[in-house]
Protein backbone atom coordinates (compact mmCIF):
# COMPACT_ATOMS: atom_id res chain seq x y z
CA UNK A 1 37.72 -108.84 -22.17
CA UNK A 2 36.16 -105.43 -21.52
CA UNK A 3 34.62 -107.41 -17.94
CA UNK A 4 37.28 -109.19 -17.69
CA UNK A 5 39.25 -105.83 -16.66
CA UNK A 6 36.85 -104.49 -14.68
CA UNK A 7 36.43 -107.27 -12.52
CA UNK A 8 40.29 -107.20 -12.11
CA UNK A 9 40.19 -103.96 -11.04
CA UNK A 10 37.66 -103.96 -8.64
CA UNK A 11 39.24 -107.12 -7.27
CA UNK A 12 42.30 -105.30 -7.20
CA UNK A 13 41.44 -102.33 -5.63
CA UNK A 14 40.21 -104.14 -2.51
CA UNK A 15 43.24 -107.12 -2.34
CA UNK A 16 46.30 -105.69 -2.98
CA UNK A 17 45.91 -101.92 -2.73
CA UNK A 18 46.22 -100.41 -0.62
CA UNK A 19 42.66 -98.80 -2.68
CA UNK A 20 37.29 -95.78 -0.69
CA UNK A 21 24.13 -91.40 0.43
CA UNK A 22 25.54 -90.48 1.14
CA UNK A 23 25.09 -87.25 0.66
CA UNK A 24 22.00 -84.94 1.64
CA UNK A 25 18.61 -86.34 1.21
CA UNK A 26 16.36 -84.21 -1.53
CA UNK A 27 19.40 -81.49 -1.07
CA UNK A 28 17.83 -78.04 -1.49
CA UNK A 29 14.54 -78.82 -0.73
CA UNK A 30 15.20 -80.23 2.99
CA UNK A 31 15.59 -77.03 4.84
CA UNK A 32 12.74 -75.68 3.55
CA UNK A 33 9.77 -75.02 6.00
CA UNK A 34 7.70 -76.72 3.80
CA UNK A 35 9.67 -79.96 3.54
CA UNK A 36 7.47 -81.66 6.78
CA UNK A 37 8.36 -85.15 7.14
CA UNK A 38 11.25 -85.21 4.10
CA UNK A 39 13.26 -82.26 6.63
CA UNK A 40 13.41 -85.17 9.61
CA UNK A 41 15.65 -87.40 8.12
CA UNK A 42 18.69 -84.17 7.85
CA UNK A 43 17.38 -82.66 11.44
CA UNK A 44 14.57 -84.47 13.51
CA UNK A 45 14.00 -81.09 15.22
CA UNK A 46 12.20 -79.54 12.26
CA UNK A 47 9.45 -82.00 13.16
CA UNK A 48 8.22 -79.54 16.04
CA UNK A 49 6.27 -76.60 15.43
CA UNK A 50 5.26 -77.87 11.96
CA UNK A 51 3.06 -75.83 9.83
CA UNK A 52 1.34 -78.97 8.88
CA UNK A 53 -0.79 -80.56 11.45
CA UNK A 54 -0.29 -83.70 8.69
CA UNK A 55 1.36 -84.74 6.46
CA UNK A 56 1.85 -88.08 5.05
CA UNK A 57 5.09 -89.33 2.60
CA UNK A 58 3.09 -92.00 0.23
CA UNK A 59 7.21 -92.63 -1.20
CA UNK A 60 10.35 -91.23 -2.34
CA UNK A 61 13.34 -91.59 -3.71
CA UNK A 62 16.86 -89.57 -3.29
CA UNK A 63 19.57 -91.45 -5.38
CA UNK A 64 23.57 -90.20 -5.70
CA UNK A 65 26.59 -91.70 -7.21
CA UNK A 66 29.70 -90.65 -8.81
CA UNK A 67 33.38 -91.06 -9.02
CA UNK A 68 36.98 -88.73 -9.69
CA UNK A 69 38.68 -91.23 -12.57
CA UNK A 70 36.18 -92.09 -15.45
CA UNK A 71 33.61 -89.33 -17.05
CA UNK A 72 31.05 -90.51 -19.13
CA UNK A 73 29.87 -89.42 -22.63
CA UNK A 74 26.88 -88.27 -21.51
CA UNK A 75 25.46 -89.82 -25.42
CA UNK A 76 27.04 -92.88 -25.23
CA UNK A 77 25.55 -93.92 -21.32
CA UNK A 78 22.24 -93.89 -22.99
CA UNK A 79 23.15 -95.76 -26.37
CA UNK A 80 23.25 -99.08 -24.75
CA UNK A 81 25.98 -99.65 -26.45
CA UNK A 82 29.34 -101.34 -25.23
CA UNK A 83 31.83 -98.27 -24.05
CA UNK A 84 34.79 -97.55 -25.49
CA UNK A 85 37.64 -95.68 -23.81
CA UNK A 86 38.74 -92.51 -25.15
CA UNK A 87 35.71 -92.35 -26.98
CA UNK A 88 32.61 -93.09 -25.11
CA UNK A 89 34.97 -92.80 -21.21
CA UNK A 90 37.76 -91.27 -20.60
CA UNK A 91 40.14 -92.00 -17.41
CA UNK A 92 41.75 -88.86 -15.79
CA UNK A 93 45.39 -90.24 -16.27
CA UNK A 94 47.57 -87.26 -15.28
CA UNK A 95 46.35 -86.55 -11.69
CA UNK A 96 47.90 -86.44 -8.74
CA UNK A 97 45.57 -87.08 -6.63
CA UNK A 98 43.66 -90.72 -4.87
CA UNK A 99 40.94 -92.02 -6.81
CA UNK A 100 37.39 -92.35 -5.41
CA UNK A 101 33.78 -93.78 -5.92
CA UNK A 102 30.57 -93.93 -3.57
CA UNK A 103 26.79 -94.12 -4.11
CA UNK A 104 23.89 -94.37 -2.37
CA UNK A 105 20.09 -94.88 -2.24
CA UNK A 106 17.62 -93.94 -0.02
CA UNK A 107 14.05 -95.37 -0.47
CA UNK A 108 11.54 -93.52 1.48
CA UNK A 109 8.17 -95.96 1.63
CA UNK A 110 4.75 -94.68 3.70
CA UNK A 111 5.75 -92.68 6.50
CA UNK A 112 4.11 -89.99 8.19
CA UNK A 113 4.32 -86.91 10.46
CA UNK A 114 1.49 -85.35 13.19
CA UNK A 115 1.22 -82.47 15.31
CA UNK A 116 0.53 -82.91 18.09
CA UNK A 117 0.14 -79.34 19.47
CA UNK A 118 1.57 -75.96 18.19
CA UNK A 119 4.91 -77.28 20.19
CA UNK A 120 5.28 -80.71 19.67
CA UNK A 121 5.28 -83.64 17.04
CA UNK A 122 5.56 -87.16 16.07
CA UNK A 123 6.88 -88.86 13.27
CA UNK A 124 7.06 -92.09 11.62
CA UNK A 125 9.32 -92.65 8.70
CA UNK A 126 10.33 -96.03 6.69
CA UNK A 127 13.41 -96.16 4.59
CA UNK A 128 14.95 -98.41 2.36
CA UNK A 129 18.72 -97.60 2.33
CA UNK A 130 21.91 -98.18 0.57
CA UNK A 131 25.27 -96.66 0.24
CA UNK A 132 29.39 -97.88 -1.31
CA UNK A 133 32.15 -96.23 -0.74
CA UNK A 134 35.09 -97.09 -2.52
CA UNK A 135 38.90 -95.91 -3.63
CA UNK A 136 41.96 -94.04 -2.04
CA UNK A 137 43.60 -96.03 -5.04
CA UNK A 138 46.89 -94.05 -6.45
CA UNK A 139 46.32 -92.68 -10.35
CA UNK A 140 49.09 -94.91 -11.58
CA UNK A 141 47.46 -98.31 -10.12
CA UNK A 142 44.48 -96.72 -11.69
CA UNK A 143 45.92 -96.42 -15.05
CA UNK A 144 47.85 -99.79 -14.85
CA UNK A 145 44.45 -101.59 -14.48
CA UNK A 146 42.10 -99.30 -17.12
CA UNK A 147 44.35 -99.07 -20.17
CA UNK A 148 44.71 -102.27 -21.72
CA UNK A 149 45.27 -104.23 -18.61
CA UNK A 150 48.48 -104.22 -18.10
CA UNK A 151 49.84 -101.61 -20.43
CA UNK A 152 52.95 -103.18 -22.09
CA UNK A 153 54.84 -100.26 -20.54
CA UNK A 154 54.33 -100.91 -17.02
CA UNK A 155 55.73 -104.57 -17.02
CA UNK A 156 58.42 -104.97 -14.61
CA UNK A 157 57.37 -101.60 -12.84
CA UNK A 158 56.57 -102.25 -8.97
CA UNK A 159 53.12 -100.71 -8.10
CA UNK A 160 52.65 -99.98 -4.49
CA UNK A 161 49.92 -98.60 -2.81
CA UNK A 162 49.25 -97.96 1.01
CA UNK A 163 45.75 -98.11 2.04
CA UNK A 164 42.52 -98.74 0.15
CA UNK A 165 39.08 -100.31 0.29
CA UNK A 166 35.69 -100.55 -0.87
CA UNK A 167 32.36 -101.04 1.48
CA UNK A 168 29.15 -101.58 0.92
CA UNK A 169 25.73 -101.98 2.85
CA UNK A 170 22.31 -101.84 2.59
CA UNK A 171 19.29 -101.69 5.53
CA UNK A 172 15.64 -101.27 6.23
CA UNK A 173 15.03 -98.51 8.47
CA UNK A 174 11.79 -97.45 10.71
CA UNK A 175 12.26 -93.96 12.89
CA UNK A 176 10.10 -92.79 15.27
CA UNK A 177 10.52 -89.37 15.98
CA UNK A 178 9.80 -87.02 18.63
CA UNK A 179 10.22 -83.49 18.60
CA UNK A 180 9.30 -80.06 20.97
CA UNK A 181 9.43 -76.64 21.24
CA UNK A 182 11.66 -76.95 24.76
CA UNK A 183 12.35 -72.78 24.86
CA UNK A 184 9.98 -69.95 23.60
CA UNK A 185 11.15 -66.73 25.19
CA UNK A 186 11.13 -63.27 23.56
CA UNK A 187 12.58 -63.32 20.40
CA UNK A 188 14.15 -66.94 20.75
CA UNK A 189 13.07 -70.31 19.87
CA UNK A 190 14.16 -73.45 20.35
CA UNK A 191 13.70 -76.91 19.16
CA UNK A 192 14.97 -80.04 19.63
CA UNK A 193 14.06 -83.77 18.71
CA UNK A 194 15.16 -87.23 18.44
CA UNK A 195 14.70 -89.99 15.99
CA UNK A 196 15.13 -93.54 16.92
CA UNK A 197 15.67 -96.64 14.62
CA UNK A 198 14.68 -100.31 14.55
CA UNK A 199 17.13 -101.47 11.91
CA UNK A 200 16.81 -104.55 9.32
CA UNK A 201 20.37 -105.33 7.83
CA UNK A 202 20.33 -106.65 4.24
CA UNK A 203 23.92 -106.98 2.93
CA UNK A 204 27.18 -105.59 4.53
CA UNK A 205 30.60 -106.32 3.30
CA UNK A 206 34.09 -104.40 3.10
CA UNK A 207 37.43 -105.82 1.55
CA UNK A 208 40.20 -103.81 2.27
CA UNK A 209 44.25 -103.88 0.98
CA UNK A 210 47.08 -102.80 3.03
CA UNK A 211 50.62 -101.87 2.06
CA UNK A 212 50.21 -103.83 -1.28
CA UNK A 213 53.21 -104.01 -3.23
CA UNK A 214 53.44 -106.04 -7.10
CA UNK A 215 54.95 -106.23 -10.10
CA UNK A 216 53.82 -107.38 -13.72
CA UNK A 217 55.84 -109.93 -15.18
CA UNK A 218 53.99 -110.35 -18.29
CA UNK A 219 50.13 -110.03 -19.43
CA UNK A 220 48.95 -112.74 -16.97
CA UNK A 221 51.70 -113.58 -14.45
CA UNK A 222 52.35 -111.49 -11.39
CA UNK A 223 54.53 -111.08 -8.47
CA UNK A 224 53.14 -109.90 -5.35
CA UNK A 225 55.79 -108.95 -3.09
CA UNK A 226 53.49 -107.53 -0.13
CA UNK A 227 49.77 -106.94 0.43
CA UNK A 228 47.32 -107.71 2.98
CA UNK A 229 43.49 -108.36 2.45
CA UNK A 230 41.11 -108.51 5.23
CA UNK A 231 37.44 -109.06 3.41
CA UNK A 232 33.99 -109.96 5.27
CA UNK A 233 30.31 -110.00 4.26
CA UNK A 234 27.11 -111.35 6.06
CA UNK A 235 26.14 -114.79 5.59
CA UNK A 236 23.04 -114.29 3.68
CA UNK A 237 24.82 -113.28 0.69
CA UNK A 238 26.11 -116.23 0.44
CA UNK A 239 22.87 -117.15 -0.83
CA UNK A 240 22.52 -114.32 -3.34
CA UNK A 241 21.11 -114.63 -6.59
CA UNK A 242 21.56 -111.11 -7.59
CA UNK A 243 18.53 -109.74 -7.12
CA UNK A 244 17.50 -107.36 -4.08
CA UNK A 245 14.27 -109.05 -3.48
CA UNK A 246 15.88 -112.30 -2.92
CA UNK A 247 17.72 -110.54 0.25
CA UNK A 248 15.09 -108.46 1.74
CA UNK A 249 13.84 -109.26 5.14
CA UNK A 250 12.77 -106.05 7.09
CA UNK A 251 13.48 -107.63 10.13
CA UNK A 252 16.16 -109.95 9.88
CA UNK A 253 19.73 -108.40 11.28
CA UNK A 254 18.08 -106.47 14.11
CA UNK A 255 20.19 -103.39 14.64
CA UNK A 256 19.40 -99.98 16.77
CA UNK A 257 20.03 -96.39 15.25
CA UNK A 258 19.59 -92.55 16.11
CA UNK A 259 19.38 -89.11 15.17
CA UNK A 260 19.26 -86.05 17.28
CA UNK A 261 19.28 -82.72 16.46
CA UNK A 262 18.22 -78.67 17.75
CA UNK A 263 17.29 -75.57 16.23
CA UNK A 264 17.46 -72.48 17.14
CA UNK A 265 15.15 -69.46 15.43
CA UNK A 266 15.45 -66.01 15.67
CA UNK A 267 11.78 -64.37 15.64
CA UNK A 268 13.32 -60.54 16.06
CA UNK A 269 9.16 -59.20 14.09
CA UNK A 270 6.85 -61.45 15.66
CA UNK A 271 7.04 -60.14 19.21
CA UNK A 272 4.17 -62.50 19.90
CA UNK A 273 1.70 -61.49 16.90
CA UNK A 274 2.35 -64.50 14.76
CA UNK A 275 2.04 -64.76 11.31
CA UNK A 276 2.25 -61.63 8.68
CA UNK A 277 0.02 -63.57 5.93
CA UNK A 278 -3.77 -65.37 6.99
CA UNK A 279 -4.26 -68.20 5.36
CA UNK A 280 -5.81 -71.35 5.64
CA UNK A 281 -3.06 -73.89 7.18
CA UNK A 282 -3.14 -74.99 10.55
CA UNK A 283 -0.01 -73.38 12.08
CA UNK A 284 1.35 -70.41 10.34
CA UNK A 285 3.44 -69.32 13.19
CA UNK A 286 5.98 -71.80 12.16
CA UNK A 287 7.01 -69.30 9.36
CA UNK A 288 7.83 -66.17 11.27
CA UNK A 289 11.42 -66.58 12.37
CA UNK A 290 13.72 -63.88 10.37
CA UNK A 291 16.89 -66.69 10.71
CA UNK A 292 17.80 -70.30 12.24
CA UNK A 293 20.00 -72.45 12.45
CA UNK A 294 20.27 -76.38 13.23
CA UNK A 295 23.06 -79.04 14.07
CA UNK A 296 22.26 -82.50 13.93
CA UNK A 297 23.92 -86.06 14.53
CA UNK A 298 22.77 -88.42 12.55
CA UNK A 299 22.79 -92.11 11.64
CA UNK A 300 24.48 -93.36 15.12
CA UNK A 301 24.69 -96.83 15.91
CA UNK A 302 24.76 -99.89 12.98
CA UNK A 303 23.85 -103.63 13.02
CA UNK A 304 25.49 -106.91 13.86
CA UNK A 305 25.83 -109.79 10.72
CA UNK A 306 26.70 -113.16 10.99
CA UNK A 307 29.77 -113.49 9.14
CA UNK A 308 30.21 -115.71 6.43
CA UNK A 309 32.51 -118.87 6.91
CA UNK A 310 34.29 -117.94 3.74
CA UNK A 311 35.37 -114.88 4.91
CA UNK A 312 39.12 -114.59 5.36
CA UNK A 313 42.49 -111.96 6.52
CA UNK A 314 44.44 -113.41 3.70
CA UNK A 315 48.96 -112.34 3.45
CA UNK A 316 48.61 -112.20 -0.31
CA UNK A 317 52.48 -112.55 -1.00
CA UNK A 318 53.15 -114.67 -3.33
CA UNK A 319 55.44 -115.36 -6.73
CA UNK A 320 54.94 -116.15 -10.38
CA UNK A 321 51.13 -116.08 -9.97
CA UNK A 322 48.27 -116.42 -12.82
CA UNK A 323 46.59 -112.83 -12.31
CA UNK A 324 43.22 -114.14 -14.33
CA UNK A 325 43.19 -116.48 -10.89
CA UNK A 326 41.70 -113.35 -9.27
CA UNK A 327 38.71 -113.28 -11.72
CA UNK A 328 35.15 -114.59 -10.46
CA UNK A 329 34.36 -116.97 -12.80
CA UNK A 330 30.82 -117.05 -14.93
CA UNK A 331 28.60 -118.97 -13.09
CA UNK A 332 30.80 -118.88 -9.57
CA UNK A 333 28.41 -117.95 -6.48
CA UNK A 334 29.92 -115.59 -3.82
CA UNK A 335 30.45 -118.11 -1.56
CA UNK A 336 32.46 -120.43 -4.18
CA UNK A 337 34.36 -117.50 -5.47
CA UNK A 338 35.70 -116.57 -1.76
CA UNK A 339 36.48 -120.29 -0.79
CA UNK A 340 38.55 -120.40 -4.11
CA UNK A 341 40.45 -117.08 -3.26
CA UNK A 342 41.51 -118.23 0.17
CA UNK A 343 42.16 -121.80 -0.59
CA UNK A 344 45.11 -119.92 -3.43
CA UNK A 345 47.22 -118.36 -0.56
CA UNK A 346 49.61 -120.08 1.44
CA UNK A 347 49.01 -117.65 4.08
CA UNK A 348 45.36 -117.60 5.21
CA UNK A 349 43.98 -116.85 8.08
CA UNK A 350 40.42 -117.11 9.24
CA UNK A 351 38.56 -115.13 11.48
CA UNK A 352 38.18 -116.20 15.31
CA UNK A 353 34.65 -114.50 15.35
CA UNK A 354 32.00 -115.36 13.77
CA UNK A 355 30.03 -111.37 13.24
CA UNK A 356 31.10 -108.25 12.80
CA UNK A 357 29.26 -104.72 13.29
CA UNK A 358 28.33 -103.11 10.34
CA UNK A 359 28.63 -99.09 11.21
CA UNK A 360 26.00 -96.82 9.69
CA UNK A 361 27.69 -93.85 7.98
CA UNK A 362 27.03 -91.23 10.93
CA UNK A 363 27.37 -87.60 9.95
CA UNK A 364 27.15 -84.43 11.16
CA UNK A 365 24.71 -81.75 9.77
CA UNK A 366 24.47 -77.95 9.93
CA UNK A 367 22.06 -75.61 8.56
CA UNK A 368 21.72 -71.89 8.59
CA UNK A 369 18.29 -70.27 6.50
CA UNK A 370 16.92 -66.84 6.33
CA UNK A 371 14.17 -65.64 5.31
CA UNK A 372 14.27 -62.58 3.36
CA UNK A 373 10.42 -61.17 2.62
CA UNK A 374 8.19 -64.64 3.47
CA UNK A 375 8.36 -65.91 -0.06
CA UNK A 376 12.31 -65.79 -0.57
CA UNK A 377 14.76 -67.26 1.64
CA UNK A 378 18.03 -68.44 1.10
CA UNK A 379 20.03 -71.26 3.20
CA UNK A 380 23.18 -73.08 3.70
CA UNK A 381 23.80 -76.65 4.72
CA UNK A 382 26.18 -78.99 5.32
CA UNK A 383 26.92 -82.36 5.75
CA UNK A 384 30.07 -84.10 7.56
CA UNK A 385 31.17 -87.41 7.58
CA UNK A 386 32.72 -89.18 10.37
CA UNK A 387 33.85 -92.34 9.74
CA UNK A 388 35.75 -91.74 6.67
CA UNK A 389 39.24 -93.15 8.13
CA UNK A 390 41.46 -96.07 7.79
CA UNK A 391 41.03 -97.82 11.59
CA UNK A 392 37.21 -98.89 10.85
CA UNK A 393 36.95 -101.61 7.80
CA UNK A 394 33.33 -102.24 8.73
CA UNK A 395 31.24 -98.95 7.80
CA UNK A 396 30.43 -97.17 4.73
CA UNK A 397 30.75 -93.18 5.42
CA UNK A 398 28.82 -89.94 4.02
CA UNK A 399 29.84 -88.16 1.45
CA UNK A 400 31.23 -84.49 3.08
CA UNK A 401 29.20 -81.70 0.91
CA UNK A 402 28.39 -77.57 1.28
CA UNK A 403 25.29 -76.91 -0.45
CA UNK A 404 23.72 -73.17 -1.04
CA UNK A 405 20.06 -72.65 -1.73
CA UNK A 406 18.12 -69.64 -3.17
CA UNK A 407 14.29 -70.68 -2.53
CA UNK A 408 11.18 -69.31 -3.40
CA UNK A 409 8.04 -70.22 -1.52
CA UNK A 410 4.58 -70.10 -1.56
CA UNK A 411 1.85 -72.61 0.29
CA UNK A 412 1.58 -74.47 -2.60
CA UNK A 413 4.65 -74.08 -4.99
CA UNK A 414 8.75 -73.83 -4.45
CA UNK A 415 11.84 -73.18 -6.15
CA UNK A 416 15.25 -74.41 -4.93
CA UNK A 417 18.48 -73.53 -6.30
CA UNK A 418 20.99 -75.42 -4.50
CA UNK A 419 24.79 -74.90 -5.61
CA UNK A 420 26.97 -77.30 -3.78
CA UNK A 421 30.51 -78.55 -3.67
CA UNK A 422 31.53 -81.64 -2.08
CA UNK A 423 34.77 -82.86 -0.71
CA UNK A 424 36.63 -83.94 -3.63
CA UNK A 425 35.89 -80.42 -5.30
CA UNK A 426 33.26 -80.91 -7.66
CA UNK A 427 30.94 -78.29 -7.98
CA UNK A 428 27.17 -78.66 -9.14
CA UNK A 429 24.16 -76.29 -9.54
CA UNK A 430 20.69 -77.59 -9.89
CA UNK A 431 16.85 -77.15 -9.20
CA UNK A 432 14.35 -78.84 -7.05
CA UNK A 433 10.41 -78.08 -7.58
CA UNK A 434 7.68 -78.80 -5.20
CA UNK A 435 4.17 -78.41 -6.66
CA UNK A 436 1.62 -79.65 -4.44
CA UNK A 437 1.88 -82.95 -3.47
CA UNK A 438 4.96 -83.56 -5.91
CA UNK A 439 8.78 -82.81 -5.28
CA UNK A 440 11.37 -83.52 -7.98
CA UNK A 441 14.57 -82.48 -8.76
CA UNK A 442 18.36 -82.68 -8.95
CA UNK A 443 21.41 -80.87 -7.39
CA UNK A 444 23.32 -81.31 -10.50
CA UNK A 445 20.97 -80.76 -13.20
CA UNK A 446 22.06 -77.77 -14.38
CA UNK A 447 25.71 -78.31 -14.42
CA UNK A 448 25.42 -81.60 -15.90
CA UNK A 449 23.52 -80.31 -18.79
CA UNK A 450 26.11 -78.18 -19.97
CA UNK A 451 28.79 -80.67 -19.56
CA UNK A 452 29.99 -82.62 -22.47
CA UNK A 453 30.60 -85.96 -20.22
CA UNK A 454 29.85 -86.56 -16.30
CA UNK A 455 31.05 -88.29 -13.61
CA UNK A 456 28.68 -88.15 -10.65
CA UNK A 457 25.24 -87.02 -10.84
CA UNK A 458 21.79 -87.60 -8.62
CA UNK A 459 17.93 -87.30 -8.28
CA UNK A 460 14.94 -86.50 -6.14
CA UNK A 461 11.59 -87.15 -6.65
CA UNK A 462 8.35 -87.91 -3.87
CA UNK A 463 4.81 -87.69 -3.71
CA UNK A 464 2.94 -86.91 -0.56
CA UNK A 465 -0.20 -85.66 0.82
CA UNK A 466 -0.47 -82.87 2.82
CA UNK A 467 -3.97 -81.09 4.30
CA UNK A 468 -3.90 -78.01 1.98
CA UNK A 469 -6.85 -76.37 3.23
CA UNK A 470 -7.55 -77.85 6.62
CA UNK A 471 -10.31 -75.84 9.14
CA UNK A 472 -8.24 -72.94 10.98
CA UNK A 473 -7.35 -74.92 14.46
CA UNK A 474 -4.42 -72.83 16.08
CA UNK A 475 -3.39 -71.14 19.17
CA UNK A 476 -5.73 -68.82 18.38
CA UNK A 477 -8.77 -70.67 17.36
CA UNK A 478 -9.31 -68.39 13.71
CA UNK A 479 -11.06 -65.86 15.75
CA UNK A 480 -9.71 -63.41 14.44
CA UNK A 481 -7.29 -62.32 17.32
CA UNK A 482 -4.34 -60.18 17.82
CA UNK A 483 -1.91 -63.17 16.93
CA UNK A 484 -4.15 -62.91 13.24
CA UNK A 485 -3.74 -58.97 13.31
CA UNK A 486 0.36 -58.41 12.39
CA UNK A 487 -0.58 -56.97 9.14
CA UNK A 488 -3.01 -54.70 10.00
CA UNK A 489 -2.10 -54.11 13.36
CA UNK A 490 -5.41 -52.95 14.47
CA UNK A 491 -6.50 -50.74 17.69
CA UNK A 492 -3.76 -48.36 17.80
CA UNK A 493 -4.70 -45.04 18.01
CA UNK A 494 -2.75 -42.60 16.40
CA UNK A 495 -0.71 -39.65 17.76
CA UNK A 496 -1.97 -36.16 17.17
């Protein structure tokens, strides 16, 4: 019974209602000038002047997901034990506010960045990607669907809702990235770059509700006085056994993306002498700005899917109707389970085309960092999304977030302490490590610790190789030069 209401209410959400990864990729870490090729997928301009003249992502993984109506018992998610509500989840039944879930994944498999001068650089990354958004479902629908389904106390009460949806997709991904040093001049640098995608769709799909309007009769019959439902997925999934591997195809669903982005540093103590600490590393000019900032555009463009012939704008009105009809049955593929659903309204009407263009969730991101001695900085970041409105049904869209990070860094060791809030006001602190050739962490690890129950939470974690001590190579060949002399300053004579 327990799936039997959840599958209601998912069906729900996205027929009648009218009912919405991404977030920042390893959040904290990525503005750090350490990050190398993991920085290019938030701002392909931090590709240029790397202090690597290598480095090489052998795979990682940035993972998010979370919602505004259930939290968990943080216990009972790990029991493996059937949940029980008010005990082991507990709806948030008073608000006043739209309901809302999303998620994503982002798989980052070999990829790799090289300088190709002190100026320029090239990248290659390849990403496995996912992301859901779904809700903008009103508290009471919410309620009338997760507390007994129906609660005897709303039968006979008309449930309306104006607008809601839930969207899905998931893609392969190879970049190839450029990026230069365009402006070096006195104190000012700046940078600028551009990634460009060969995209692989996997699955897309949205169903979305408008101005749905019903009432409850009794525990399975239902009156649905208005409600529209436009729903679409690519034709693969008709296919689907439930397993990703049984969809993947890196190059099937060709699609074309972008990123482009610029930064700007502020170098206000180099004044052309470089780096304050020697070391080893190739390029340690790319550490002596005292401030920068960035703006970049990111995930433009999506991919084109054969639609499914099931696929249907259905007029959902309709009288004295068995609600469990909604249910996909045990053993019912996709494609069975979406004939049956159109074939039950009078009113069906079936698309003239036969694709649709799957939007990737484009977003705007800013960054401002500063460094405060060489080994602490501290940076903000953003990320906006733009396609977060009602007129598109076929996109998924970023999740909006601010995100504050304390850092500490050294060659071979960081410390990131990113506090963030994102757009439906939940506030996280957490803490990223990078220790050689590993990076791992969360942005809400510390704030989910100390909660009793949770309703969103995420991870980092990647392993890459980088040349940790690679022969001296620069600008200034290791000889030794002024540029190596900020420190000391030699050759000055002093004043009497």
């Amino acid at each position: 019974m327990l799936q039997h209401r959840y599958s209601l209410l998912l069906l729900i959400v996205g027929l009648l209602v009218a009912t919405s990864l991404q977030a920042q990729t390893f959040p904290g870490y990525h503005t750090s000038q350490y990050a190398g090729i993991h920085a290019v997928p938030f701002n392909p301009a931090s590709a240029a002047g790397s202090r690597y003249r290598w480095d090489v992502n052998i795979a990682g993984l940035s993972a998010n997901g979370g919602n505004t109506y259930m939290k968990f018992n943080k216990a009972s998610l790990l029991s493996g034990d059937s949940l029980k509500r008010f005990v082991d989840w507990f709806p948030d039944t008073l608000s006043k506010n739209q309901q809302h879930a999303w998620g994503s994944v982002d798989i980052m498999l070999p990829s790799a960045l090289y300088s190709i001068d002190e100026t320029q650089s090239i990248a290659f990354t390849w990403r496995v990607r996912a992301s859901f958004n779904g809700g903008n479902m009103q508290t009471p629908t919410a309620n009338f669907f997760a507390l007994g389904f129906p609660p005897a106390n709303y039968y006979n009460r008309i449930l309306a809702d104006s607008y809601g949806g839930a969207y899905g997709h998931a893609w392969n991904e190879f970049g190839f990235t450029y990026a230069k040093v365009f402006r070096d001049v006195g104190d000012h640098r700046w940078k600028g770059g551009i990634t460009l995608k060969y995209l692989g769709g996997q699955a897309a799909g949205s169903a979305v509700g408008r101005d749905g309007s019903f009432v409850y009769e009794n525990r399975s019959r239902i009156d649905i006085n208005s409600g529209k439902l436009n729903y679409a997925y690519n034709a693969e999934m008709d296919a689907w056994d439930g397993s990703f591997g049984s969809l993947y195809s890196p190059f099937q669903n060709p699609g074309i993306g972008a990123d482009v982005g610029v930064i700007y540093e502020w170098r206000p103590d180099s004044d052309g002498f470089g780096s304050y600490y020697e070391d080893d590393t190739w390029n340690p000019d790319a550490d002596t700005w005292k401030a920068r900032i960035g703006v970049s555009v990111v995930d433009i463009g999506g991919i084109s899917y054969n639609r499914s012939p099931y696929t249907a704008d259905l007029d959902m009105r309709v009288q004295d109707y068995d609600a469990f009809l909604l249910e996909k049955r045990k053993g019912e593929s996709i494609s069975q389970y979406a004939r049956r659903l159109r074939s039950q309204f009078e009113h069906a009407q079936i698309d003239s085309t036969d694709k649709f263009f799957m939007n990737l969730p484009t977003s705007v991101n800013l960054m401002a960092d500063y460094n405060i001695d060489g080994r602490f900085f501290i940076s903000a970041s953003a990320t906006i999304g733009l396609l977060s409105g009602k007129k598109d049904d076929d996109k998924t869209h970023a999740l909006t977030q601010l995100l504050v990070t304390p850092r500490y860094e050294t060659e071979h060791f960081g410390a990131y302490l990113p506090i963030s809030v994102n757009q439906y006001g939940q506030a996280d602190a957490g803490l990223g490590l990078r220790a050689g050739p590993l990076v791992i962490g969360s942005a809400s690890l510390f704030s989910n610790l100390v909660r009793s129950s949770i309703n969103h939470a995420d991870v980092f974690v990647a392993l890459r190789l980088i040349p940790i001590h690679f022969n001296r190579g620069s600008w200034d060949k290791g000889n030794g030069g002024i540029f190596r002399k900020r420190r000391n300053n030699l050759g000055c004579p002093s004043v009497p």
